[in-house]
PDB file of N, CA and C in Angstrom:
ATOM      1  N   UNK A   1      -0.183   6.261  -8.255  1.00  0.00           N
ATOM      2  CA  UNK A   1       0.833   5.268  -7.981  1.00  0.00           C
ATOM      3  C   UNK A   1       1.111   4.514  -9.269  1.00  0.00           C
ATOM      4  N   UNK A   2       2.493   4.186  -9.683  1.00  0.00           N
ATOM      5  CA  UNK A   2       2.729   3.810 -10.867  1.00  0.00           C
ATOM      6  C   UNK A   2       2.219   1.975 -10.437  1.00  0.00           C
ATOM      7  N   UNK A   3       1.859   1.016 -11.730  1.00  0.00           N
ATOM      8  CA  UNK A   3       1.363   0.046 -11.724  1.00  0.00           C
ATOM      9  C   UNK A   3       2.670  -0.648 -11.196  1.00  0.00           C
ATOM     10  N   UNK A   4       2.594  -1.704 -10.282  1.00  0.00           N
ATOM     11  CA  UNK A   4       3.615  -2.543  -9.682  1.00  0.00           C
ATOM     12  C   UNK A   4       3.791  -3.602 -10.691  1.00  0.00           C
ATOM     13  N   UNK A   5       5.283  -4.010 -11.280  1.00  0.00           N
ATOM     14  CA  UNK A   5       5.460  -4.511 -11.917  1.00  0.00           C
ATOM     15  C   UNK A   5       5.339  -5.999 -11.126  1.00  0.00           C
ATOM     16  N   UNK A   6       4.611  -6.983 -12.050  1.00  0.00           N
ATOM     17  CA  UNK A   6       4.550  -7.955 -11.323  1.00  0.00           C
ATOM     18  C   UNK A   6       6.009  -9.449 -10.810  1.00  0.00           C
ATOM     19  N   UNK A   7       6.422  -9.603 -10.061  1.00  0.00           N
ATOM     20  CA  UNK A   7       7.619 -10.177  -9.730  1.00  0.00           C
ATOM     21  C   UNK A   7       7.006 -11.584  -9.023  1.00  0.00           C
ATOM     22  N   UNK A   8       7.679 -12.830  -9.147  1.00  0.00           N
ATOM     23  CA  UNK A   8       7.001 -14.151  -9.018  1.00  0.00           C
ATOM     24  C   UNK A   8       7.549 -14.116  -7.614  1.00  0.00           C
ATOM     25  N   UNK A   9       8.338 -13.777  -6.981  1.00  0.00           N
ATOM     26  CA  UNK A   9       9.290 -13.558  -5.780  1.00  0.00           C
ATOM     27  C   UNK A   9       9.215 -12.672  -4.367  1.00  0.00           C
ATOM     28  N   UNK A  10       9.273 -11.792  -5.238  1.00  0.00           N
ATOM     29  CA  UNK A  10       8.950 -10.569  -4.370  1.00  0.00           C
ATOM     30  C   UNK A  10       7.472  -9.483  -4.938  1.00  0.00           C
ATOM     31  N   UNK A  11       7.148  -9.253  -4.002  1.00  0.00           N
ATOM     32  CA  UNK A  11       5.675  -8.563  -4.522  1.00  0.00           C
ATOM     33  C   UNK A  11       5.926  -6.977  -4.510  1.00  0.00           C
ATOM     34  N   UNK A  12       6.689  -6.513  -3.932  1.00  0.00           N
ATOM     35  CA  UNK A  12       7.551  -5.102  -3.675  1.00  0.00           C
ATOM     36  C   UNK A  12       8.954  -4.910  -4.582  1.00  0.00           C
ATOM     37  N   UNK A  13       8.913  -5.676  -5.331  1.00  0.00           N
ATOM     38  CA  UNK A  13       9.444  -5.234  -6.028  1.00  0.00           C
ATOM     39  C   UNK A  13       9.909  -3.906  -6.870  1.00  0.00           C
ATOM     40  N   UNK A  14      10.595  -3.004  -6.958  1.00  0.00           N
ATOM     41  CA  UNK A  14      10.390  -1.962  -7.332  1.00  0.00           C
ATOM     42  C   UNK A  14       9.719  -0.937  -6.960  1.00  0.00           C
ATOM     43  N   UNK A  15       8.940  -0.899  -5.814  1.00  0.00           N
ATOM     44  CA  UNK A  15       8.143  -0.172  -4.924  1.00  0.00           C
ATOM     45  C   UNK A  15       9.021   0.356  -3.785  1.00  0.00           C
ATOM     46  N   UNK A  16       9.101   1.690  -3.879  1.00  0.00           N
ATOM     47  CA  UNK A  16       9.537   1.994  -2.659  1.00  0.00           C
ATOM     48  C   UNK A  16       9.138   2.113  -1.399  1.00  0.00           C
ATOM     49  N   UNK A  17       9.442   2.518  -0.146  1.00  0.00           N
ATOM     50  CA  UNK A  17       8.948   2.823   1.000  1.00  0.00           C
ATOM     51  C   UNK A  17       8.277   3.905   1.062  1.00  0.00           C
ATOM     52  N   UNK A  18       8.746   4.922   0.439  1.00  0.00           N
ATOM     53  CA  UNK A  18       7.738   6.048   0.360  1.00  0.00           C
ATOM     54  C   UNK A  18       6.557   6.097  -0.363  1.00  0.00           C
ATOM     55  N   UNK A  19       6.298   4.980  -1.765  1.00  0.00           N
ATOM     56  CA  UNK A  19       5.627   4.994  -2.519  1.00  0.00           C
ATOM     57  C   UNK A  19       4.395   4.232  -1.495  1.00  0.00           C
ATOM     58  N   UNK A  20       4.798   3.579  -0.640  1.00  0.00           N
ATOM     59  CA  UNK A  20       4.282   2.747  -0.192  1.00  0.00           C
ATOM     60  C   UNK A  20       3.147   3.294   1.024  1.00  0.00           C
ATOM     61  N   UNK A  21       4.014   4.129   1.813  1.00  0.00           N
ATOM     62  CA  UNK A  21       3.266   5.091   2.890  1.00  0.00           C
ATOM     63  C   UNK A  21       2.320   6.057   2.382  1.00  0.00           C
ATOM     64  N   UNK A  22       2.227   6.734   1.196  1.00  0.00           N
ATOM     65  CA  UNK A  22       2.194   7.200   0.495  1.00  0.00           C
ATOM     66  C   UNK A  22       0.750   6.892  -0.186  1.00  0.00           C
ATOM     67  N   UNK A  23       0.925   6.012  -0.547  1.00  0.00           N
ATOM     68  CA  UNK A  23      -0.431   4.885  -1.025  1.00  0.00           C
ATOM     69  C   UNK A  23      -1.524   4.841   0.130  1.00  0.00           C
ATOM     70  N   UNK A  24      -1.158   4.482   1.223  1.00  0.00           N
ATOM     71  CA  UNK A  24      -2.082   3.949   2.252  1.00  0.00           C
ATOM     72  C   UNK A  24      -2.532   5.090   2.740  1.00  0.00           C
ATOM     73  N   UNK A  25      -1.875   5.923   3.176  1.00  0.00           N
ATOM     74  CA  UNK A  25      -2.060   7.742   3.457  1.00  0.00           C
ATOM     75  C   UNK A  25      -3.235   7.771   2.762  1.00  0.00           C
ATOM     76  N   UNK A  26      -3.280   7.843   0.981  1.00  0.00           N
ATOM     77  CA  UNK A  26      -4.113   8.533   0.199  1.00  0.00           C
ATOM     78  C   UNK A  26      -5.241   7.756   0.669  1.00  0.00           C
ATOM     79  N   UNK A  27      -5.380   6.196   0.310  1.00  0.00           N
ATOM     80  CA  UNK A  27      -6.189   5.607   0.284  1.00  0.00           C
ATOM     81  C   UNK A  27      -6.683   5.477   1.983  1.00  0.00           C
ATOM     82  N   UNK A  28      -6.079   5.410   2.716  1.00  0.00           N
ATOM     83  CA  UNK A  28      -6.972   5.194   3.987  1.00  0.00           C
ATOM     84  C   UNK A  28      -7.291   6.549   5.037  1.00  0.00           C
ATOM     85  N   UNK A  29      -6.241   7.327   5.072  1.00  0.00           N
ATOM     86  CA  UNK A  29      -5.872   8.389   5.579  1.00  0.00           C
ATOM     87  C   UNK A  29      -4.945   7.936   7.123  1.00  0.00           C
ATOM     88  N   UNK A  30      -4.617   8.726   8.019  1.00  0.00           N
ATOM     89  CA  UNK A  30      -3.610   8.634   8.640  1.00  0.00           C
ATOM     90  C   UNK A  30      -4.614   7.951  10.087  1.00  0.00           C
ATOM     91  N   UNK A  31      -5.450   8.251  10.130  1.00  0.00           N
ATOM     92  CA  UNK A  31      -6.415   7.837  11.414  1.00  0.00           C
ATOM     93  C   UNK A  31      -6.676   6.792  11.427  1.00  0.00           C
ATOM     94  N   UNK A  32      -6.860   5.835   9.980  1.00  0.00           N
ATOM     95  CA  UNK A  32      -7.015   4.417   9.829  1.00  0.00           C
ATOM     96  C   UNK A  32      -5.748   3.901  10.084  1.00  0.00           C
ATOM     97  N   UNK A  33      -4.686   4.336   9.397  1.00  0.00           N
ATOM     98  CA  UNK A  33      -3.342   3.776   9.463  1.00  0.00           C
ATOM     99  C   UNK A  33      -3.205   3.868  10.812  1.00  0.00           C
ATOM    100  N   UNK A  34      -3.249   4.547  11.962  1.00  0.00           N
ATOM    101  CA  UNK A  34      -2.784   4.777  13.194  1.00  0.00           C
ATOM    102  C   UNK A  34      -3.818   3.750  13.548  1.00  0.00           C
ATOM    103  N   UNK A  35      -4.994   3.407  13.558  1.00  0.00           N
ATOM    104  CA  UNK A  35      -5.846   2.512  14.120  1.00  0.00           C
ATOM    105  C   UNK A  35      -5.087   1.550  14.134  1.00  0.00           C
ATOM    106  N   UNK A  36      -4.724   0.630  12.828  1.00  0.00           N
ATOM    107  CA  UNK A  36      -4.736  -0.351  12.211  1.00  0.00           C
ATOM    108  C   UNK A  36      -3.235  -0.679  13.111  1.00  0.00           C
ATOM    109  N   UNK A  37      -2.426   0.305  12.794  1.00  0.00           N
ATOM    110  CA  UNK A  37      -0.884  -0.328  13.056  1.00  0.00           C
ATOM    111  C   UNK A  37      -0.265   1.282  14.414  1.00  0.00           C
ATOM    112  N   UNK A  38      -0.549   0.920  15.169  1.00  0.00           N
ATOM    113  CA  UNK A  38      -0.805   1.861  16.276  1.00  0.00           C
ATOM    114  C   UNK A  38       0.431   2.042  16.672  1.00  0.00           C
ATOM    115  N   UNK A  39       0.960   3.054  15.868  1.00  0.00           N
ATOM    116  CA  UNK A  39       2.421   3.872  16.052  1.00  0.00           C
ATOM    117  C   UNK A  39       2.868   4.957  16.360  1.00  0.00           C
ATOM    118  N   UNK A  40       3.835   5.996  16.881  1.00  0.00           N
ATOM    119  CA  UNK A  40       3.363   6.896  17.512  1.00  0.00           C
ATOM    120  C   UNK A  40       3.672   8.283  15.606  1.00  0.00           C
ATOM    121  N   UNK A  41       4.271   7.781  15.297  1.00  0.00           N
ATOM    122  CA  UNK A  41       4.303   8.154  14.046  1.00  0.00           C
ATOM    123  C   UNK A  41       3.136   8.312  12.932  1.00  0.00           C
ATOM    124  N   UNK A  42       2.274   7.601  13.247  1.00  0.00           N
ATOM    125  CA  UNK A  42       0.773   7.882  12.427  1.00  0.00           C
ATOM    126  C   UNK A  42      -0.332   8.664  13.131  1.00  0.00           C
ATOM    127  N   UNK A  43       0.063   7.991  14.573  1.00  0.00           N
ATOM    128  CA  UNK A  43      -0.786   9.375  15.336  1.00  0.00           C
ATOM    129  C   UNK A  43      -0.821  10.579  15.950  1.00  0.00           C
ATOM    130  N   UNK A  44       0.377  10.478  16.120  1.00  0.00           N
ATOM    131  CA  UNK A  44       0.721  12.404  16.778  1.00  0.00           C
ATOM    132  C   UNK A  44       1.497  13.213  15.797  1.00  0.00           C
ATOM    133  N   UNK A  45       0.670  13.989  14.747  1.00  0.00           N
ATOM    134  CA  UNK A  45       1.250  15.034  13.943  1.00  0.00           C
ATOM    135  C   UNK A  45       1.688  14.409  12.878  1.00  0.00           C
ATOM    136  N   UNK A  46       1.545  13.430  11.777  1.00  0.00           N
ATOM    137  CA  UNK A  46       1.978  12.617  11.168  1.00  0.00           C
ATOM    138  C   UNK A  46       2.451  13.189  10.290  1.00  0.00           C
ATOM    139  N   UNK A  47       3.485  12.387   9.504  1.00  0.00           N
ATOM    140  CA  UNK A  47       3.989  13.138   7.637  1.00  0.00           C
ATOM    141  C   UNK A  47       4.478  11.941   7.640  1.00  0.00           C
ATOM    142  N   UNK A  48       4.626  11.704   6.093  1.00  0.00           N
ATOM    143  CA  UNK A  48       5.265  10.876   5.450  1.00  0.00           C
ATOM    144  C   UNK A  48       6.838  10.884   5.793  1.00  0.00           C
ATOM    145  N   UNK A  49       7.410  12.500   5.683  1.00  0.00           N
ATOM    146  CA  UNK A  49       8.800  12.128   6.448  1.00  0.00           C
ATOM    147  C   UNK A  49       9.014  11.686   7.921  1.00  0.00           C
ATOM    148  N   UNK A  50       8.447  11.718   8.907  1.00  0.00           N
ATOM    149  CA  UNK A  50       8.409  11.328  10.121  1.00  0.00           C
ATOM    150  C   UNK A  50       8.393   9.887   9.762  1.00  0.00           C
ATOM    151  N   UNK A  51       7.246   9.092   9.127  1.00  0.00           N
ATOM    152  CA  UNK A  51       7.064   7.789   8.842  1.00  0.00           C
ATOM    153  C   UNK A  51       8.021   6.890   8.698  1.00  0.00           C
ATOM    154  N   UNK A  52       8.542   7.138   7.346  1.00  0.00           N
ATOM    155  CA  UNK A  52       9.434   6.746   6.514  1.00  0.00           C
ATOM    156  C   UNK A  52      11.497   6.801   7.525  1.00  0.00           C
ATOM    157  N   UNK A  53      11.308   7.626   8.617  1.00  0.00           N
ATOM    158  CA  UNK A  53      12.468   8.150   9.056  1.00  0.00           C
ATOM    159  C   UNK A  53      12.103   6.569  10.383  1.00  0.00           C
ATOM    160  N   UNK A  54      10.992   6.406  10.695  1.00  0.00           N
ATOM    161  CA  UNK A  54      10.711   5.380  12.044  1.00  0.00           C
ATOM    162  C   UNK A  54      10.458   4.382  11.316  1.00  0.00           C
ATOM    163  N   UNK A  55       9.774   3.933  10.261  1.00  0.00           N
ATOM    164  CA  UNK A  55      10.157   2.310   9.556  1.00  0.00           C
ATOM    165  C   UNK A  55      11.171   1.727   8.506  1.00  0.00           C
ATOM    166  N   UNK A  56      12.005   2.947   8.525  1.00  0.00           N
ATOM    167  CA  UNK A  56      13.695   2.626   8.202  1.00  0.00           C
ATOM    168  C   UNK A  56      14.486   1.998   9.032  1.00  0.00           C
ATOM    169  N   UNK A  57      13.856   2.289  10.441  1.00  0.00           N
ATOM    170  CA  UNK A  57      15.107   1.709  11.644  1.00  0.00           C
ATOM    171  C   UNK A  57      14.179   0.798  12.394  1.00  0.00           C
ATOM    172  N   UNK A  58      12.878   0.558  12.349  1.00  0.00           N
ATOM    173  CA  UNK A  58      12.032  -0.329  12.839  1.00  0.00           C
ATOM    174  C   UNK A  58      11.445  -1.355  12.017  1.00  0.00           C
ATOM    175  N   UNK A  59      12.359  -2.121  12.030  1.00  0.00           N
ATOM    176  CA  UNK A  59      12.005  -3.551  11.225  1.00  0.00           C
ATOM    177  C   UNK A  59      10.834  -3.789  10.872  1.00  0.00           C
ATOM    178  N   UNK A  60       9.980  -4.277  12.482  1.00  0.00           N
ATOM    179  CA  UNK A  60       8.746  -4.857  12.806  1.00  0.00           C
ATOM    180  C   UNK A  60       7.449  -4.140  12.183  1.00  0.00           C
ATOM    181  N   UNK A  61       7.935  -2.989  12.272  1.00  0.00           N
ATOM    182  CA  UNK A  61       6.539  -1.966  12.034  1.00  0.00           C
ATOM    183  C   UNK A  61       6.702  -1.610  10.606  1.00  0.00           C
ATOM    184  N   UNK A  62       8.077  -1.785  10.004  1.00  0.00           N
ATOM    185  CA  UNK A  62       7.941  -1.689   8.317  1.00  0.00           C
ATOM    186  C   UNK A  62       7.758  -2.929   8.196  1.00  0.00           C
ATOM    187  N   UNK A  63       7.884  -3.878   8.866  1.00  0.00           N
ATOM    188  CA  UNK A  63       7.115  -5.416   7.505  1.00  0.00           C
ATOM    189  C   UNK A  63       5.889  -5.713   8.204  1.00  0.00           C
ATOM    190  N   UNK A  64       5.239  -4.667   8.848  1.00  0.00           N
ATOM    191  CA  UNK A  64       3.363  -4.635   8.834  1.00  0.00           C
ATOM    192  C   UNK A  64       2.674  -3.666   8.061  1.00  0.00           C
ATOM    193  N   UNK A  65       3.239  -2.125   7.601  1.00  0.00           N
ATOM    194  CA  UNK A  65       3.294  -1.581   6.935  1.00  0.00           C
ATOM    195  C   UNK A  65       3.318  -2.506   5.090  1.00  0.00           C
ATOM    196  N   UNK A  66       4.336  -3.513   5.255  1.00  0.00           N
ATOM    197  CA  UNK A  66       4.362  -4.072   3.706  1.00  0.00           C
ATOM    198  C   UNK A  66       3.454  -4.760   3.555  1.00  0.00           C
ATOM    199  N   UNK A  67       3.079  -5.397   4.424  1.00  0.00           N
ATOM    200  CA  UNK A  67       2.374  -6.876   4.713  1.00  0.00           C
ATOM    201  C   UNK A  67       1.015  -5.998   4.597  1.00  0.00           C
ATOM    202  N   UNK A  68       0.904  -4.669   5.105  1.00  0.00           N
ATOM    203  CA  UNK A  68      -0.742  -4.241   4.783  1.00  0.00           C
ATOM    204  C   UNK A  68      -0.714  -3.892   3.128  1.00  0.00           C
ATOM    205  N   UNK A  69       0.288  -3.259   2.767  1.00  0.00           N
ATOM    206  CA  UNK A  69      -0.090  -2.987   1.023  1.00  0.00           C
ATOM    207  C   UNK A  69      -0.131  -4.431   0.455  1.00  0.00           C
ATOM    208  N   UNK A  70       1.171  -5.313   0.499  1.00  0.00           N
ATOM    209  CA  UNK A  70       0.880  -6.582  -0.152  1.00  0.00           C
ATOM    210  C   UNK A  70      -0.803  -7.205  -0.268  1.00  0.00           C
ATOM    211  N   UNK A  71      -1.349  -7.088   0.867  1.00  0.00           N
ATOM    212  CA  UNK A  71      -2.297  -7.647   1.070  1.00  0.00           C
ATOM    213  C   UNK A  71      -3.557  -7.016   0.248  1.00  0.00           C
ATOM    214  N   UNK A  72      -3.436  -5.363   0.124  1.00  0.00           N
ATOM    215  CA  UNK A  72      -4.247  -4.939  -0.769  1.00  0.00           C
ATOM    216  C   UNK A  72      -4.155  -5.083  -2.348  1.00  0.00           C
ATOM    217  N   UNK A  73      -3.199  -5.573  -2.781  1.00  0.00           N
ATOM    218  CA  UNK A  73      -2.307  -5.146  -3.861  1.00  0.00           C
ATOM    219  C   UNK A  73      -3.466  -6.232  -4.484  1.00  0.00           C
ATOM    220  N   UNK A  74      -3.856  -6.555  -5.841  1.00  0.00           N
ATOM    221  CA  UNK A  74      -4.735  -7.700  -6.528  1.00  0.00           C
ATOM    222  C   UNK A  74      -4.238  -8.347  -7.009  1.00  0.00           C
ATOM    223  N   UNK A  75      -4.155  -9.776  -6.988  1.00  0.00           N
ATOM    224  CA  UNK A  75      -3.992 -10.917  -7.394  1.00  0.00           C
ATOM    225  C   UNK A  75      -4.033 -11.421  -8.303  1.00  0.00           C
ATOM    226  N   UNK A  76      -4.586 -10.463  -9.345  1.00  0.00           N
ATOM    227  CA  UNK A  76      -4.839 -10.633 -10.405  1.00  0.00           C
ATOM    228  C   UNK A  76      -5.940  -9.990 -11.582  1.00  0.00           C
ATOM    229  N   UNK A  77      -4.661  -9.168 -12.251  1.00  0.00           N
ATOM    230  CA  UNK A  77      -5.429  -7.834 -12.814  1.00  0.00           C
ATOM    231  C   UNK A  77      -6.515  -8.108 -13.755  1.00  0.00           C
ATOM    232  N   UNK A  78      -7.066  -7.247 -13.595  1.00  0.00           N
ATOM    233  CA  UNK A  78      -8.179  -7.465 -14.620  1.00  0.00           C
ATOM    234  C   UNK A  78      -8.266  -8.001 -15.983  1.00  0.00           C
ATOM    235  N   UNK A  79      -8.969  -8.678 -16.624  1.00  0.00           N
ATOM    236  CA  UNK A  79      -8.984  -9.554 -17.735  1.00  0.00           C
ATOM    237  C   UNK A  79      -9.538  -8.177 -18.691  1.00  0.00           C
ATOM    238  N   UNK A  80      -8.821  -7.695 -20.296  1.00  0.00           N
ATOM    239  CA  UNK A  80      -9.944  -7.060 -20.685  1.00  0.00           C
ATOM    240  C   UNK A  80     -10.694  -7.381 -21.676  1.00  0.00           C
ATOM    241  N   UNK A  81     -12.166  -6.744 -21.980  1.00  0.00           N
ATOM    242  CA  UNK A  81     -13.144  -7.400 -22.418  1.00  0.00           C
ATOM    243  C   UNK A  81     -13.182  -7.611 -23.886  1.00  0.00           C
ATOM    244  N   UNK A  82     -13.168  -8.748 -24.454  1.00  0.00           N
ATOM    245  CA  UNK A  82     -13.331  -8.954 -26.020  1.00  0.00           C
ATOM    246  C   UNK A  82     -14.245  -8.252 -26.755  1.00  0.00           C
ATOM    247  N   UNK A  83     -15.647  -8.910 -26.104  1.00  0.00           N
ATOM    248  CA  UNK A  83     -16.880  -8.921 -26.595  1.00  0.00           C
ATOM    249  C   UNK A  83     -17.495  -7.752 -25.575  1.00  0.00           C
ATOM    250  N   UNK A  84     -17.980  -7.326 -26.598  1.00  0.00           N
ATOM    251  CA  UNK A  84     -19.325  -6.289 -25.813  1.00  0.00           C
ATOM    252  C   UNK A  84     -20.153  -7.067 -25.179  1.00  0.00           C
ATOM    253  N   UNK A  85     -20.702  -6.957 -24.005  1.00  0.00           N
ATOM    254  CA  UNK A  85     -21.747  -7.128 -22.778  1.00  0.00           C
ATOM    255  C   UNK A  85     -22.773  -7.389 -23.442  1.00  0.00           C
ATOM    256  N   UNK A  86     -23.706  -8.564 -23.830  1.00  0.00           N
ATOM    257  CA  UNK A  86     -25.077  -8.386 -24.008  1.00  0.00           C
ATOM    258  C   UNK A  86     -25.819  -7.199 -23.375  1.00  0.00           C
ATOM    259  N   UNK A  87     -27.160  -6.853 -24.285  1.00  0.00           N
ATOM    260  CA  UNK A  87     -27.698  -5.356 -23.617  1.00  0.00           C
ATOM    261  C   UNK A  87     -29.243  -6.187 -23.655  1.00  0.00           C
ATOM    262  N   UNK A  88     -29.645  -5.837 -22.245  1.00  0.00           N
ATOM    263  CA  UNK A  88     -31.300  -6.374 -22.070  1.00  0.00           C
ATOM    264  C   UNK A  88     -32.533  -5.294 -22.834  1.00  0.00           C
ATOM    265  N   UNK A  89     -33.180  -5.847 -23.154  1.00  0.00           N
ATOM    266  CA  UNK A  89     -34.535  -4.888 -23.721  1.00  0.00           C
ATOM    267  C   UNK A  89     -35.578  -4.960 -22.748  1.00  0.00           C
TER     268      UNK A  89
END
């Protein structure tokens, strides 16, 4: 997944819907997603095109879908390191 450019506004910015289903698929697989947001689209025979075709025209269930990546997305990327780590003896 390409790095989400960060936007003060919108957090989806530049992220598509597919990029988005897409993401959670890899990372959770389709059995969590169907747990989590219990649609008939994640659980009977799933694909990303089926998905993407039912939270185009279903409002509700694409802004729980966003609202679950937003929520994973980090708050704040990693700092990187100046100094080398002290090493114990």
């Amino acid at each position: 997944m390409p790095a989400p450019t960060l936007h003060p506004r919108d957090p989806l910015h530049g992220i598509t819907l597919a990029t988005i289903v897409q993401h959670l698929v890899d990372r959770h697989g389709w059995e969590e997603m169907a747990r989590r947001i219990p649609i008939r689209c994640f659980m009977f025979d799933p694909s990303v095109t089926s998905s993407l075709k039912f939270l185009r025209k279903t409002p509700w269930a694409r802004q729980k879908v966003e609202n679950w990546f937003i929520w994973e997305l980090p708050q704040h990327p990693p700092e990187p390191r100046t100094e080398p780590s002290p090493c114990k003896k």
